[in-house]
C-alpha atoms as a PDB file:
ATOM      1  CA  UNK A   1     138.596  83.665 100.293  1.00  0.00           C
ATOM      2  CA  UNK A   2     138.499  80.676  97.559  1.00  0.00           C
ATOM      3  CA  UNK A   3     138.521  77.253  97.637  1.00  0.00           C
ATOM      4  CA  UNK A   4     140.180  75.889  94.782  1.00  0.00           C
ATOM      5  CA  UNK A   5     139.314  72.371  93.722  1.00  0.00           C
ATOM      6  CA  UNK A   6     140.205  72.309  90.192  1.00  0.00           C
ATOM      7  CA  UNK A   7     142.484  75.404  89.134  1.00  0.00           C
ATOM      8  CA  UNK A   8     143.741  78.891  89.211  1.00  0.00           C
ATOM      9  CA  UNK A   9     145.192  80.470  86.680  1.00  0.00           C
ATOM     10  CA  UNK A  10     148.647  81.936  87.805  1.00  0.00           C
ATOM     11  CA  UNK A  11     147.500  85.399  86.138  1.00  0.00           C
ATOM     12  CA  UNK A  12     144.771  85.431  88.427  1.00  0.00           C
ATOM     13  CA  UNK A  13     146.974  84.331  91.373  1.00  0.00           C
ATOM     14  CA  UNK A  14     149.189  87.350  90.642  1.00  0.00           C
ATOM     15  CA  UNK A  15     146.182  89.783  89.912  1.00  0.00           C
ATOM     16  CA  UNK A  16     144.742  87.858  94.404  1.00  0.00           C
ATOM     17  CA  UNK A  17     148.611  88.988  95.402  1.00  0.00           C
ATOM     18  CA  UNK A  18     148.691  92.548  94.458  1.00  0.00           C
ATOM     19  CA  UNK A  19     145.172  92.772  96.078  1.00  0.00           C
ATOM     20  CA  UNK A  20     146.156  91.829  99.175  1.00  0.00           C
ATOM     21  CA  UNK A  21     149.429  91.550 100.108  1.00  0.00           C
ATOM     22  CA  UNK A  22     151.352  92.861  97.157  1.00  0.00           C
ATOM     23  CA  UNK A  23     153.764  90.002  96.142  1.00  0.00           C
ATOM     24  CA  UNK A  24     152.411  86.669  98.186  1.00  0.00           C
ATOM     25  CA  UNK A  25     148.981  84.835  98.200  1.00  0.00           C
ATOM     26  CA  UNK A  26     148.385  82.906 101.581  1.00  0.00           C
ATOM     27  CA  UNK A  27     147.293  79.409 101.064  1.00  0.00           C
ATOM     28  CA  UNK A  28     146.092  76.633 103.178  1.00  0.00           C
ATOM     29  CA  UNK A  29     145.944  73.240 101.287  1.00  0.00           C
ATOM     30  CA  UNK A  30     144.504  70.001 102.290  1.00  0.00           C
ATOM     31  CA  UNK A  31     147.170  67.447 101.308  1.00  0.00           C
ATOM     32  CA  UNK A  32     144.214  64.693 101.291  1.00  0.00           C
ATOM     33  CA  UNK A  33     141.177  66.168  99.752  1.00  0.00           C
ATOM     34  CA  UNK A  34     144.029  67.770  97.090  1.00  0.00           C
ATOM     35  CA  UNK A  35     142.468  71.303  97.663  1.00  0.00           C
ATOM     36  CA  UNK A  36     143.277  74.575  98.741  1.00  0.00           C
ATOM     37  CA  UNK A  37     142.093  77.810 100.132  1.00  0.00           C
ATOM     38  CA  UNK A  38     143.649  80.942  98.811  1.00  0.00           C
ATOM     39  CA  UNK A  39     143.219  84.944  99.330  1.00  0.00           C
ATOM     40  CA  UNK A  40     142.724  84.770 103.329  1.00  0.00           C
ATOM     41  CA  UNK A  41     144.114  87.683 104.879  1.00  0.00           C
ATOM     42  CA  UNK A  42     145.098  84.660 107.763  1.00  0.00           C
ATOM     43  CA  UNK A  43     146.112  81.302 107.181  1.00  0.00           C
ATOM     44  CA  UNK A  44     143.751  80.391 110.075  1.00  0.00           C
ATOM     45  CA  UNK A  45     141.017  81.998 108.210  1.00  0.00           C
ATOM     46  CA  UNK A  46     141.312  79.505 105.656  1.00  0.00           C
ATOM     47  CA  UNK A  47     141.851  76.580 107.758  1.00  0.00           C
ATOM     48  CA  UNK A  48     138.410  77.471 109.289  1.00  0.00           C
ATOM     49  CA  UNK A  49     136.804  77.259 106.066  1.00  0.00           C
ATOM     50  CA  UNK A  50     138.420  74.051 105.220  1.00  0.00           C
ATOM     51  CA  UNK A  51     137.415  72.460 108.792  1.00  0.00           C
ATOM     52  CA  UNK A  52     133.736  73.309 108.341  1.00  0.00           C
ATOM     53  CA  UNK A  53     134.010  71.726 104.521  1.00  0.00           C
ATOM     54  CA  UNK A  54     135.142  68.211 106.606  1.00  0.00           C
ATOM     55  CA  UNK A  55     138.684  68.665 106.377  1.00  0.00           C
ATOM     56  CA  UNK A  56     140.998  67.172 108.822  1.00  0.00           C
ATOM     57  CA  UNK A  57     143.215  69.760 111.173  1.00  0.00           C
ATOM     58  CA  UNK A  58     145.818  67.131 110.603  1.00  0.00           C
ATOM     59  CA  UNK A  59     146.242  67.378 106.672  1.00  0.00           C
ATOM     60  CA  UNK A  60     146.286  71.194 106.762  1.00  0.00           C
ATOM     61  CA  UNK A  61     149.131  73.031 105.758  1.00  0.00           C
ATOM     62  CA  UNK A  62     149.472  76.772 105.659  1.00  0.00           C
ATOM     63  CA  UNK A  63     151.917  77.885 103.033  1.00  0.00           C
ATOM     64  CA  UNK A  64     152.255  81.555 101.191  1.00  0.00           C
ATOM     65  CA  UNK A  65     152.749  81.586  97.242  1.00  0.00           C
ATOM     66  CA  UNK A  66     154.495  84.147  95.176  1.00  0.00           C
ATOM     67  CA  UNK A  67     153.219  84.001  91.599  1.00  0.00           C
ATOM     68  CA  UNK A  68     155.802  86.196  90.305  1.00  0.00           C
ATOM     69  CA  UNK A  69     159.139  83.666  91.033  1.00  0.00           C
ATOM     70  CA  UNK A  70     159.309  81.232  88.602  1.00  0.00           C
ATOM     71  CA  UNK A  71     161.413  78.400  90.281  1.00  0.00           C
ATOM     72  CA  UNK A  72     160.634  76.380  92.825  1.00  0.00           C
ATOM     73  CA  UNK A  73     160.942  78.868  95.928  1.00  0.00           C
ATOM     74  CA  UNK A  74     157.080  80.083  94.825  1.00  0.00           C
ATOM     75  CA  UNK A  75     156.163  77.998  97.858  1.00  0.00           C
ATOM     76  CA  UNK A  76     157.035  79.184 100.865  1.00  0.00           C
ATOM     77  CA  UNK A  77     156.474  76.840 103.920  1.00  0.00           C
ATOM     78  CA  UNK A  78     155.458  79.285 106.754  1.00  0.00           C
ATOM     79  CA  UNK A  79     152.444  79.461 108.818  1.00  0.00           C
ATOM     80  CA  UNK A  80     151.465  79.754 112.566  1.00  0.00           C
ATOM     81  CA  UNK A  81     149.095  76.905 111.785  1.00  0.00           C
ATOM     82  CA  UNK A  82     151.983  74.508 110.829  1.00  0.00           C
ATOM     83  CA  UNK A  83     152.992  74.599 114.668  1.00  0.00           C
ATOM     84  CA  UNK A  84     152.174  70.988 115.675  1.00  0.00           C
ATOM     85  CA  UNK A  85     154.495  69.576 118.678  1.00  0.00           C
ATOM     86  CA  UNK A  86     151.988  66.576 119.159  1.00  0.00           C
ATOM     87  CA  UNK A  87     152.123  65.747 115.629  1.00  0.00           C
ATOM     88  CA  UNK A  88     156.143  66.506 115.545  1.00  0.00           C
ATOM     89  CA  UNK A  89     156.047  69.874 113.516  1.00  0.00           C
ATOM     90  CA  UNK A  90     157.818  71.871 115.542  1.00  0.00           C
ATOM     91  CA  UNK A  91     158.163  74.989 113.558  1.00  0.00           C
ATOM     92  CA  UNK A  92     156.334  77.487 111.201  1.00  0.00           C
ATOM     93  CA  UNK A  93     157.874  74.926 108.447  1.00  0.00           C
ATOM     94  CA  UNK A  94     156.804  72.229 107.112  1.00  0.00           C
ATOM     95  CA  UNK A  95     159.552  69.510 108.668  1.00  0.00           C
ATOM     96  CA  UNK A  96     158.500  66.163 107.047  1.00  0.00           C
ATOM     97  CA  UNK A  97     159.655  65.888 103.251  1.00  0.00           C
ATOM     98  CA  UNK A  98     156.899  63.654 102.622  1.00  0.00           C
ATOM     99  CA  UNK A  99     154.537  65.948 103.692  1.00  0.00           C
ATOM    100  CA  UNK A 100     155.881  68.954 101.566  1.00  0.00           C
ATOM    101  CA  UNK A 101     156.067  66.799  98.807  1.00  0.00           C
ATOM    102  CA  UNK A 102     152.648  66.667  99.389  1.00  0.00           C
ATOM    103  CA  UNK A 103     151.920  70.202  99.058  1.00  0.00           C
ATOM    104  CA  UNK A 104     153.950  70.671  96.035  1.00  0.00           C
ATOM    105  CA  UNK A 105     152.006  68.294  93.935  1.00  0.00           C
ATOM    106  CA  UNK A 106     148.662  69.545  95.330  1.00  0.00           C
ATOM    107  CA  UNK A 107     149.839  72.771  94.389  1.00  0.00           C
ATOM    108  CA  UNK A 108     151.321  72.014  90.686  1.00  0.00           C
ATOM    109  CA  UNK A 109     148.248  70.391  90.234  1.00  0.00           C
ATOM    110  CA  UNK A 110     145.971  73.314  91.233  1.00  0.00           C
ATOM    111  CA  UNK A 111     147.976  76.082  89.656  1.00  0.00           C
ATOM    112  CA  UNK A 112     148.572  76.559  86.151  1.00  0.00           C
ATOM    113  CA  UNK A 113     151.336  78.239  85.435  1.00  0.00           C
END
């Protein structure tokens, strides 16, 4: 796993992908800190390391990434981790706009592509 706090390179994202999963890096970002974990094999993996670097459970967001798609459906919004009734995420999704907005930018910001 790698915490990214400045930027990845989305050669190196692609070369992560076809490591691990073939076509998708898993990705757990923290919306507030404007980091990320990447290359998990689970999206709770990740989410551990982030909680033990002082993140908060409640801006963590597991998304997956696929380097190779060029518009905007790279970012894919599903993780078990994103299941948060008492918070009023009810799916796998990300359901707040604001929130995936979020992601997005931490995301662009992190990634150069």
């Amino acid at each position: 796993m790698k915490l990214v706090k400045k930027n990845i390179s989305i050669t190196k994202l692609n070369k992560i992908a076809k490591e691990i999963f073939g076509d998708l890096v898993k990705a757990v970002v923290d919306i507030e800190k404007k980091i990320m974990v990447i290359s998990g094999e689970l999206h709770s993996d990740e989410e551990t390391l982030l909680l033990k670097d002082d993140s908060k459970q409640n801006d963590l967001w597991g998304i997956n990434l696929y380097p190779k798609i060029k518009d905007d459906s790279w970012i894919e919004f599903d993780s078990m981790i994103n299941i948060r009734p008492s918070s009023g995420n009810f799916s796998r999704g990300v359901d707040n706009p604001k929130i995936r907005n979020k992601i997005i930018k931490v995301v662009n910001k992190l990634v150069q592509r």
